[in-house]
Protein backbone atom coordinates (compact mmCIF):
# COMPACT_ATOMS: atom_id res chain seq x y z
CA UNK A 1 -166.89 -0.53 96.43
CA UNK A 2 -163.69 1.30 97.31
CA UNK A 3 -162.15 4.77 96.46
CA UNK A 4 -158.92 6.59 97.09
CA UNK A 5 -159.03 9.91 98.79
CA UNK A 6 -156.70 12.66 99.96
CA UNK A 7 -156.68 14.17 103.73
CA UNK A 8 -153.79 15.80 105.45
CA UNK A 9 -151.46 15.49 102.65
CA UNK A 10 -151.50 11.57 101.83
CA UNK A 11 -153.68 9.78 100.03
CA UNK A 12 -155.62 6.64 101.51
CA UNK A 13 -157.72 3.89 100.09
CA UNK A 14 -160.66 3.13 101.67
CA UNK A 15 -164.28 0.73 101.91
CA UNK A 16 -167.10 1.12 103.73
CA UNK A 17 -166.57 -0.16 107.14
CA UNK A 18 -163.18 0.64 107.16
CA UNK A 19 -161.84 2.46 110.50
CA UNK A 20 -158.36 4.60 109.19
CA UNK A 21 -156.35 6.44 111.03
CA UNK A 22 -155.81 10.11 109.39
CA UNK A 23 -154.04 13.39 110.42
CA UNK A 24 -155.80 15.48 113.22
CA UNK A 25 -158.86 16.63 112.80
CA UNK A 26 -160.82 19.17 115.37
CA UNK A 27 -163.51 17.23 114.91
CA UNK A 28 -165.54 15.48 117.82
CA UNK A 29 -166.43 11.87 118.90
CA UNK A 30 -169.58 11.32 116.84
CA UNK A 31 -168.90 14.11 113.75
CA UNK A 32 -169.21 13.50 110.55
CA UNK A 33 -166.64 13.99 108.19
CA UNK A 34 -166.94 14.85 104.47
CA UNK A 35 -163.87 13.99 102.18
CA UNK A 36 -164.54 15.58 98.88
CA UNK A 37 -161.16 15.00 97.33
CA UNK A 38 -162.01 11.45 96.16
CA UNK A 39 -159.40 10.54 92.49
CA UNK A 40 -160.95 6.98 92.58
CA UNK A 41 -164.25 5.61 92.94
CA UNK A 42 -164.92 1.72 91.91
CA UNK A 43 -167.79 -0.15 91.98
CA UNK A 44 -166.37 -3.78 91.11
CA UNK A 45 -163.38 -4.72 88.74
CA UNK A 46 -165.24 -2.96 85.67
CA UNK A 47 -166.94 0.39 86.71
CA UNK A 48 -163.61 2.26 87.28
CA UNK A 49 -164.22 5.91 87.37
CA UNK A 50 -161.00 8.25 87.52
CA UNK A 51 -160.73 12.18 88.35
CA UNK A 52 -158.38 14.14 86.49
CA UNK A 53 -157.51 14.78 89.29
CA UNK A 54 -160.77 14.57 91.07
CA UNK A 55 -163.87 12.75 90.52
CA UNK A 56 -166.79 15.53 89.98
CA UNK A 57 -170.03 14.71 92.74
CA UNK A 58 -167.51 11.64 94.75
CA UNK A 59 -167.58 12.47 98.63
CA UNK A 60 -166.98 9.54 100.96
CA UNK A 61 -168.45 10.11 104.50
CA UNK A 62 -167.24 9.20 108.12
CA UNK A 63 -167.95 9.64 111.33
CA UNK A 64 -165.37 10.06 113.98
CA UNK A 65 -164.73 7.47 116.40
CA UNK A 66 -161.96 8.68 118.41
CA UNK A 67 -160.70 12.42 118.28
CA UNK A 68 -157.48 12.17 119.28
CA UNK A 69 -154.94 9.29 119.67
CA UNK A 70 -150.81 9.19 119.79
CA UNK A 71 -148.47 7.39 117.49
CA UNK A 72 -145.45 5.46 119.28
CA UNK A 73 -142.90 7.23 120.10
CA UNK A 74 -139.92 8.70 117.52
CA UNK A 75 -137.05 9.55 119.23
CA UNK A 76 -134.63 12.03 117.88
CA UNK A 77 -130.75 12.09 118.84
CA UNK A 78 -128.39 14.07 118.11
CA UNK A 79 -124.65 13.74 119.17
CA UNK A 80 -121.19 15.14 117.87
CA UNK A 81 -117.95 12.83 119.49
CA UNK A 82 -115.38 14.67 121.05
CA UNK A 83 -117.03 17.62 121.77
CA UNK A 84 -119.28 16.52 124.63
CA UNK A 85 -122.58 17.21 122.81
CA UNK A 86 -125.89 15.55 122.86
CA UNK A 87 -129.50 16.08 122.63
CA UNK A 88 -132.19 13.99 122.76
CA UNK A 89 -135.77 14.67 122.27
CA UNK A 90 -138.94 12.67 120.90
CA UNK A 91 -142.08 13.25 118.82
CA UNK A 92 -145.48 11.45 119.28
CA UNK A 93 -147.77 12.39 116.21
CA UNK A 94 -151.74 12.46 116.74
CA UNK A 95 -154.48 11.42 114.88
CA UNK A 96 -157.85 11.25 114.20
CA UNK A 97 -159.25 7.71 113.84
CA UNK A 98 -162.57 7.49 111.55
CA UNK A 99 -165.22 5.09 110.08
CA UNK A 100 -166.15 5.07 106.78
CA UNK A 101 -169.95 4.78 105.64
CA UNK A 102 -171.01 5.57 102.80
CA UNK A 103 -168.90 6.29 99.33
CA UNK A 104 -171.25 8.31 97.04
CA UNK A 105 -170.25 8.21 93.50
C-alpha cells in the first residue's frame, strides 16, 4: 500500500515503514503526525483511488523520529571582477525526519 501526500510545499510518496525526511516540523521525538492532504492512496496495482485533488477520509500517520536534523551545506558566492567585491555565505536547511505507520484509506 502506498500514497502520495503533500507537507511543506512538496509532495512525497510514501509506504508504511518508510522513514522520509520532510520540512521542519515543531513537533517532538515520539509525536505523532497526521498528514491529511493525501491525492493518492493504492492498495495494489488495481485499487487506485485518486482525490480531485484530495482523497476524502485518507490520513497517513507518523511518528517523529528525530526533530531536527541539517542538510549539507549550500554555499552561496557572490563576486563582481574588477571591482574588489565578494561575499560569501552558506545555508544549511533543517528537517524533520518521520516514520510512517499506518495509511488509512
Amino acid at each position: 500500500m502506498f500514497a502520495i501526500i503533500k507537507t511543506g510545499g512538496k509532495q512525497y510518496k510514501v509506504k508504511e515503514g518508510d522513514i522520509l525526511d520532510i520540512e521542519k516540523l515543531d513537533k517532538e521525538k515520539g509525536k505523532k503526525v497526521s498528514f491529511s492532504e493525501v491525492f493518492l492512496v493504492s492498495d495494489d496495482g488495481a485499487n487506485v483511488k485518486v482525490g480531485t485533488p484530495k482523497v476524502t477520509g485518507a490520513k497517513v500517520e507518523a511518528v517523529v523520529v528525530e526533530p531536527e536534523i541539517k542538510a549539507e551545506k549550500v554555499e552561496i558566492v557572490k563576486f563582481k571582477p574588477k571591482k574588489r567585491y565578494m561575499k560569501k555565505t552558506g545555508h544549511r536547511q533543517k528537517y524533520t525526519r518521520v516514520k510512517i505507520e499506518k495509511i488509512v484509506a
